[in-house]
N, C-alpha and C. Protein backbone atom coordinates (compact mmCIF):
# COMPACT_ATOMS: atom_id res chain seq x y z
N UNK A 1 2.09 3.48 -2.38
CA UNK A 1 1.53 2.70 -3.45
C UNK A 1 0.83 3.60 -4.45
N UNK A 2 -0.08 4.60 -3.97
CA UNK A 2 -0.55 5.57 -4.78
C UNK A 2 0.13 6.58 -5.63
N UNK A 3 1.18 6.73 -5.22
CA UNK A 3 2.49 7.50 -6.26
C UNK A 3 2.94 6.34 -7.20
N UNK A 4 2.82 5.26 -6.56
CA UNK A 4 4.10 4.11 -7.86
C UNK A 4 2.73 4.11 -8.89
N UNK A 5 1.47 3.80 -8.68
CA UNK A 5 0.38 3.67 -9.24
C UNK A 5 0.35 4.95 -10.13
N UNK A 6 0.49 6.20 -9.91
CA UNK A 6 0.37 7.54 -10.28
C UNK A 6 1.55 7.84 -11.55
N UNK A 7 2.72 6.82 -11.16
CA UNK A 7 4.07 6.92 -11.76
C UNK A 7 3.93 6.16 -13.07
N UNK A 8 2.89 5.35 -13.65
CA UNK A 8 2.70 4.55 -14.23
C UNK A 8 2.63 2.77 -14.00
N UNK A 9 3.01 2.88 -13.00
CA UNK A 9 3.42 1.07 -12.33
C UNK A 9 2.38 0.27 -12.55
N UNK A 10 2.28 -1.09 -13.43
CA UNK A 10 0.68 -1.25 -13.43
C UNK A 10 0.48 -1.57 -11.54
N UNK A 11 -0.63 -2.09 -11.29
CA UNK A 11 -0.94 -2.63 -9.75
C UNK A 11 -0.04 -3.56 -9.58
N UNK A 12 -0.25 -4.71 -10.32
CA UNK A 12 0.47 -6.08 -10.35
C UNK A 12 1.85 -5.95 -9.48
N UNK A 13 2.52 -4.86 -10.49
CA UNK A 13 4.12 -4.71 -9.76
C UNK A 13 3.91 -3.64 -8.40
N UNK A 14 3.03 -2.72 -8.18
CA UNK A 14 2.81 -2.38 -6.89
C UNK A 14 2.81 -3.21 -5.66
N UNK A 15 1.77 -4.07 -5.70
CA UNK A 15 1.54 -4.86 -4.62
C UNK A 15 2.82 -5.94 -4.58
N UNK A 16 3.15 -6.36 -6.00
CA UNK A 16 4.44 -6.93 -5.65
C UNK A 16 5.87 -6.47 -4.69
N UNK A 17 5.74 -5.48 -5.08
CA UNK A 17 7.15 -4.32 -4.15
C UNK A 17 6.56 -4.49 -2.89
N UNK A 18 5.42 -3.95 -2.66
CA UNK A 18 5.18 -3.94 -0.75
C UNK A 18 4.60 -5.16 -0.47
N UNK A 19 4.95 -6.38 -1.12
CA UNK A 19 4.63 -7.75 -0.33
C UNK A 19 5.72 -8.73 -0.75
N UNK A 20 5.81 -9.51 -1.47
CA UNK A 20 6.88 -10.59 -2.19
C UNK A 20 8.47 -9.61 -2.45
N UNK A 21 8.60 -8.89 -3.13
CA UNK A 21 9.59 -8.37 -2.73
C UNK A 21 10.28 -7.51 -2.14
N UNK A 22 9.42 -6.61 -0.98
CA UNK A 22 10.24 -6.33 0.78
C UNK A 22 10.23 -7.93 1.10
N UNK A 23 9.75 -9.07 1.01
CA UNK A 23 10.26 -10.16 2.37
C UNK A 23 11.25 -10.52 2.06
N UNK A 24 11.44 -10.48 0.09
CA UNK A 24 12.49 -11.04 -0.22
C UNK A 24 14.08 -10.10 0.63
N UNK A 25 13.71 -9.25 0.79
CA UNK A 25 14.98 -7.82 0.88
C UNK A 25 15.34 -8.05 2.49
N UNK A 26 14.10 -8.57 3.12
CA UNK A 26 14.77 -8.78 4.43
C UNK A 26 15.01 -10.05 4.52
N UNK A 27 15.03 -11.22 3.72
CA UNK A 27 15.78 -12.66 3.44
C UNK A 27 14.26 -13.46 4.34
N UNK A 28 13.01 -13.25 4.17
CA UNK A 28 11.70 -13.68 4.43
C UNK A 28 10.98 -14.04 3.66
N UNK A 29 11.31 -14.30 2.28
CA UNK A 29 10.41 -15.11 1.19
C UNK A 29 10.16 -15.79 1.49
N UNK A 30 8.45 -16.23 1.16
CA UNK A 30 8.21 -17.35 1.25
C UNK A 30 7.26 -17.54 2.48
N UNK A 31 7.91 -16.72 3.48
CA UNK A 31 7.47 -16.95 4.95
C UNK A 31 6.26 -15.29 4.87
N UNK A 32 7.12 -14.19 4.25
CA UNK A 32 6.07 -13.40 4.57
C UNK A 32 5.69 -12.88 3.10
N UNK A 33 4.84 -11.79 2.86
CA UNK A 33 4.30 -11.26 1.60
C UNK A 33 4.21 -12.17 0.23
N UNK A 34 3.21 -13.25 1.09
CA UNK A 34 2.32 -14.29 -0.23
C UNK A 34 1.23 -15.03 1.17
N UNK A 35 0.38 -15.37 0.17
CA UNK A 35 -1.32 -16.07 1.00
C UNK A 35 -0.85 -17.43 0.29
N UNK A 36 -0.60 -18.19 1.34
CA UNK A 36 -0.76 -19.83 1.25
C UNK A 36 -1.40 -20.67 1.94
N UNK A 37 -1.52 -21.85 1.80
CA UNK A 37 -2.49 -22.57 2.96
C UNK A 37 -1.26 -22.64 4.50
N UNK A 38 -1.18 -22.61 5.37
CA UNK A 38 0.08 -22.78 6.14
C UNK A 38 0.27 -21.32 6.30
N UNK A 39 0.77 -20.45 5.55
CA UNK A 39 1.40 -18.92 6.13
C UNK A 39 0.52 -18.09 6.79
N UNK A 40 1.47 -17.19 7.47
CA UNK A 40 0.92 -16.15 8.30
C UNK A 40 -0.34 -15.84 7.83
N UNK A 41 -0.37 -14.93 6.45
CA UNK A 41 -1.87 -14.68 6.15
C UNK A 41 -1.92 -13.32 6.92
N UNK A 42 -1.16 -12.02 7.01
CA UNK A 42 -0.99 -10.72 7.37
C UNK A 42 -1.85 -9.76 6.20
N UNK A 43 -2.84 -9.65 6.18
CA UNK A 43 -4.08 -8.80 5.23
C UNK A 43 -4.07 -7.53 5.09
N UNK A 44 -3.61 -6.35 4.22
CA UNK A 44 -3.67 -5.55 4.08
C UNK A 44 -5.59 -4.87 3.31
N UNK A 45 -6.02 -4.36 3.64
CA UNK A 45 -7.50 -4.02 2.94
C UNK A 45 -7.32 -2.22 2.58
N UNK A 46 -7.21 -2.61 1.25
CA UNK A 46 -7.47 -0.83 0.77
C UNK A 46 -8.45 -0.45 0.17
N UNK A 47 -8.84 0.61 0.01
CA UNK A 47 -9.83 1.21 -0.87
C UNK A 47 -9.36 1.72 -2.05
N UNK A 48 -10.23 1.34 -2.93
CA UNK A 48 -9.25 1.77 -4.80
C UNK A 48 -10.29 2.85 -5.04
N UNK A 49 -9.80 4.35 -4.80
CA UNK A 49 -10.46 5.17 -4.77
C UNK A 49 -10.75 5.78 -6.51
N UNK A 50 -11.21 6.38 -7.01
CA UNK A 50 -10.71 7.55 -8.54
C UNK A 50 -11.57 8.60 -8.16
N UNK A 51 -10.27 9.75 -8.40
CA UNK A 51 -10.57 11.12 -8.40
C UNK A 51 -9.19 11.64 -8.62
N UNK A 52 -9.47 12.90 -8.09
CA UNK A 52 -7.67 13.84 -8.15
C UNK A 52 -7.56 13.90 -7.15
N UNK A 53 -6.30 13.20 -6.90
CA UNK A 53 -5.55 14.01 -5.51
C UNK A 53 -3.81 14.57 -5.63
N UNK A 54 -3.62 15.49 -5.17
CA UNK A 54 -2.21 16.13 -5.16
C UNK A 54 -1.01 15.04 -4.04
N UNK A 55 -0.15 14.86 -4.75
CA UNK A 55 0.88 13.79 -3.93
C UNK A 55 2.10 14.78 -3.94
N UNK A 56 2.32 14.91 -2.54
CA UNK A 56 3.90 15.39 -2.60
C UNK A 56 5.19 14.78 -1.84
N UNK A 57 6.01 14.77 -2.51
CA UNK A 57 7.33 14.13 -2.04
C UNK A 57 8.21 14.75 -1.16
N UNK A 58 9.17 14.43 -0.19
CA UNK A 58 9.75 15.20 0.52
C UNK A 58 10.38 16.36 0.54
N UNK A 59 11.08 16.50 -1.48
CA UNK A 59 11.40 17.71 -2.01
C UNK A 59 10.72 18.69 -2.40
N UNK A 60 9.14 18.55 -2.48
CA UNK A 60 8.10 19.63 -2.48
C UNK A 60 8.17 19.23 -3.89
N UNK A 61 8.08 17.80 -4.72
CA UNK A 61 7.76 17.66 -6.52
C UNK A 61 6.11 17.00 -6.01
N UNK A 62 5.51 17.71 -7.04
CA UNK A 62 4.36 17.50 -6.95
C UNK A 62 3.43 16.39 -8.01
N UNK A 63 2.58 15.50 -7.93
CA UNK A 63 2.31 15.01 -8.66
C UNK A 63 0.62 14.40 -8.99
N UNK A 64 0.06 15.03 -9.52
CA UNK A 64 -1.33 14.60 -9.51
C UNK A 64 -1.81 13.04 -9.71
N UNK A 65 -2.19 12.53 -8.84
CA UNK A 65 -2.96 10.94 -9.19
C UNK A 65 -4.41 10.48 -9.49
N UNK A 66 -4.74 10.03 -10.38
CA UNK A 66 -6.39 9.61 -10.30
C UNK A 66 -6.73 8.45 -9.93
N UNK A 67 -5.79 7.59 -8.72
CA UNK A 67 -6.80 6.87 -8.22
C UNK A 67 -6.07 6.53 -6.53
N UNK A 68 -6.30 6.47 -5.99
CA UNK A 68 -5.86 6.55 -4.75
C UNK A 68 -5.93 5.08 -3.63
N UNK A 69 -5.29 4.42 -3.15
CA UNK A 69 -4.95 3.07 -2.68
C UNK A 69 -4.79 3.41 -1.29
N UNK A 70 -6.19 4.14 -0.49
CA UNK A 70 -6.61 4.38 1.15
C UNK A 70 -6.32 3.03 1.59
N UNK A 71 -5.78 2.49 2.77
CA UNK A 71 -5.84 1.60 3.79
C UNK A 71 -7.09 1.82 4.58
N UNK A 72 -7.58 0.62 4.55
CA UNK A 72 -8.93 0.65 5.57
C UNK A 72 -8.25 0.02 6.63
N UNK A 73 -8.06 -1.03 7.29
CA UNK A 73 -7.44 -1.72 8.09
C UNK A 73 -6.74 -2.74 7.68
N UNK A 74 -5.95 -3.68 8.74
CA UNK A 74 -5.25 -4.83 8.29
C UNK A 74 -5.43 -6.22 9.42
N UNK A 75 -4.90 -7.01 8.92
CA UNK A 75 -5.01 -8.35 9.93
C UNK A 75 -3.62 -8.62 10.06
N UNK A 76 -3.02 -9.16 11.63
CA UNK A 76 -2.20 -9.22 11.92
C UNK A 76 -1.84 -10.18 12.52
N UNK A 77 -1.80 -11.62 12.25
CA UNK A 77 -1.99 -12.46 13.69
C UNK A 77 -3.03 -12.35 13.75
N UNK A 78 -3.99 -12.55 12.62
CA UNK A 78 -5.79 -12.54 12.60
C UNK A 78 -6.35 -11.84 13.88
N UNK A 79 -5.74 -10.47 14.15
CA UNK A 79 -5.80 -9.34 14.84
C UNK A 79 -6.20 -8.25 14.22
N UNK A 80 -7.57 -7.44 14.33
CA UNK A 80 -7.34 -6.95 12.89
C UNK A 80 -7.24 -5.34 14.08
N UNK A 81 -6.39 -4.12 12.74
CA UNK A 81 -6.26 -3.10 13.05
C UNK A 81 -6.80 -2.30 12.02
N UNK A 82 -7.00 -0.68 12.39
CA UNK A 82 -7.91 0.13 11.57
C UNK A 82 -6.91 0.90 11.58
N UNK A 83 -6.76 1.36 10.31
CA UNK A 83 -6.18 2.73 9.39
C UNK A 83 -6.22 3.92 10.19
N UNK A 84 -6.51 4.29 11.29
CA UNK A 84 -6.68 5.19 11.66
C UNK A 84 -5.93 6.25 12.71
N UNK A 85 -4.40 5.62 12.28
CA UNK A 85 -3.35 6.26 13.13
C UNK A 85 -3.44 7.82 12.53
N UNK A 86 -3.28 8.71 13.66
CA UNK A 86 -3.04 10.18 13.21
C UNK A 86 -1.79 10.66 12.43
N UNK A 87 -0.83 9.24 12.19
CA UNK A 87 0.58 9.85 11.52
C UNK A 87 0.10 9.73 9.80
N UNK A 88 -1.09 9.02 9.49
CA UNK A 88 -1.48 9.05 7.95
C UNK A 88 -1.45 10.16 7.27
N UNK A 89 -0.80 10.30 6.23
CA UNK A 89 -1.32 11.49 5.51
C UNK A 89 -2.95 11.54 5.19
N UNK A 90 -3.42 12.79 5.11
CA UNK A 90 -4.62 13.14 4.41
C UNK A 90 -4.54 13.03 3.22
N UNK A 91 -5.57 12.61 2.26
CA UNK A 91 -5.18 12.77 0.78
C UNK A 91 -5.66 13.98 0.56
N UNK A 92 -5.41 14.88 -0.35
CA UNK A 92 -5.58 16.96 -0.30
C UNK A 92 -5.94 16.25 -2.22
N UNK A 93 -7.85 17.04 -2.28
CA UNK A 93 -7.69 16.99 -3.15
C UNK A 93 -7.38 17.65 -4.71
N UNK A 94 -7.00 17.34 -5.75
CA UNK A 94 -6.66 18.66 -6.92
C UNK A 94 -7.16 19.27 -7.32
């Protein structure tokens, strides 16, 4: 999210791509990525950071961002989990 954000994307269409349209892509509209009275209700919580941080892509292109979209935890089945798997990247700053 912090690269599409970095890429110019306003937010709006960010959060749209990783909620309403992945459910649409796996044929789950409707049912997942939107808050209704009735639905799951699966909570993502980030932190909207600003500063510099260096983003790199798998090909080693590099790209500076000034604001950064940390995961704090999420709710899952009003289960909640913490951000704190060791496979996260670090953000490295510029």
């Amino acid at each position: 999210m912090t690269s599409m954000l970095a890429l110019g994307l306003p937010l709006s269409h960010v959060v749209a791509m990783v909620t309403r349209n992945a459910a649409r892509m796996v044929g789950r509209e409707g049912e997942l990525g939107t808050l209704k009275v009735g639905g799951v209700a699966d909570v993502t919580v980030l932190a909207d950071e600003t500063g510099r941080w260096t983003l790199r892509d798998n090909e080693g292109t590099q790209l500076v961002a000034e604001r950064l979209l940390r995961p704090l935890f999420c709710l899952r089945a009003g289960v909640r989990f913490d951000a704190d798997a060791s496979i996260l990247p670090l953000p490295q700053a510029a």
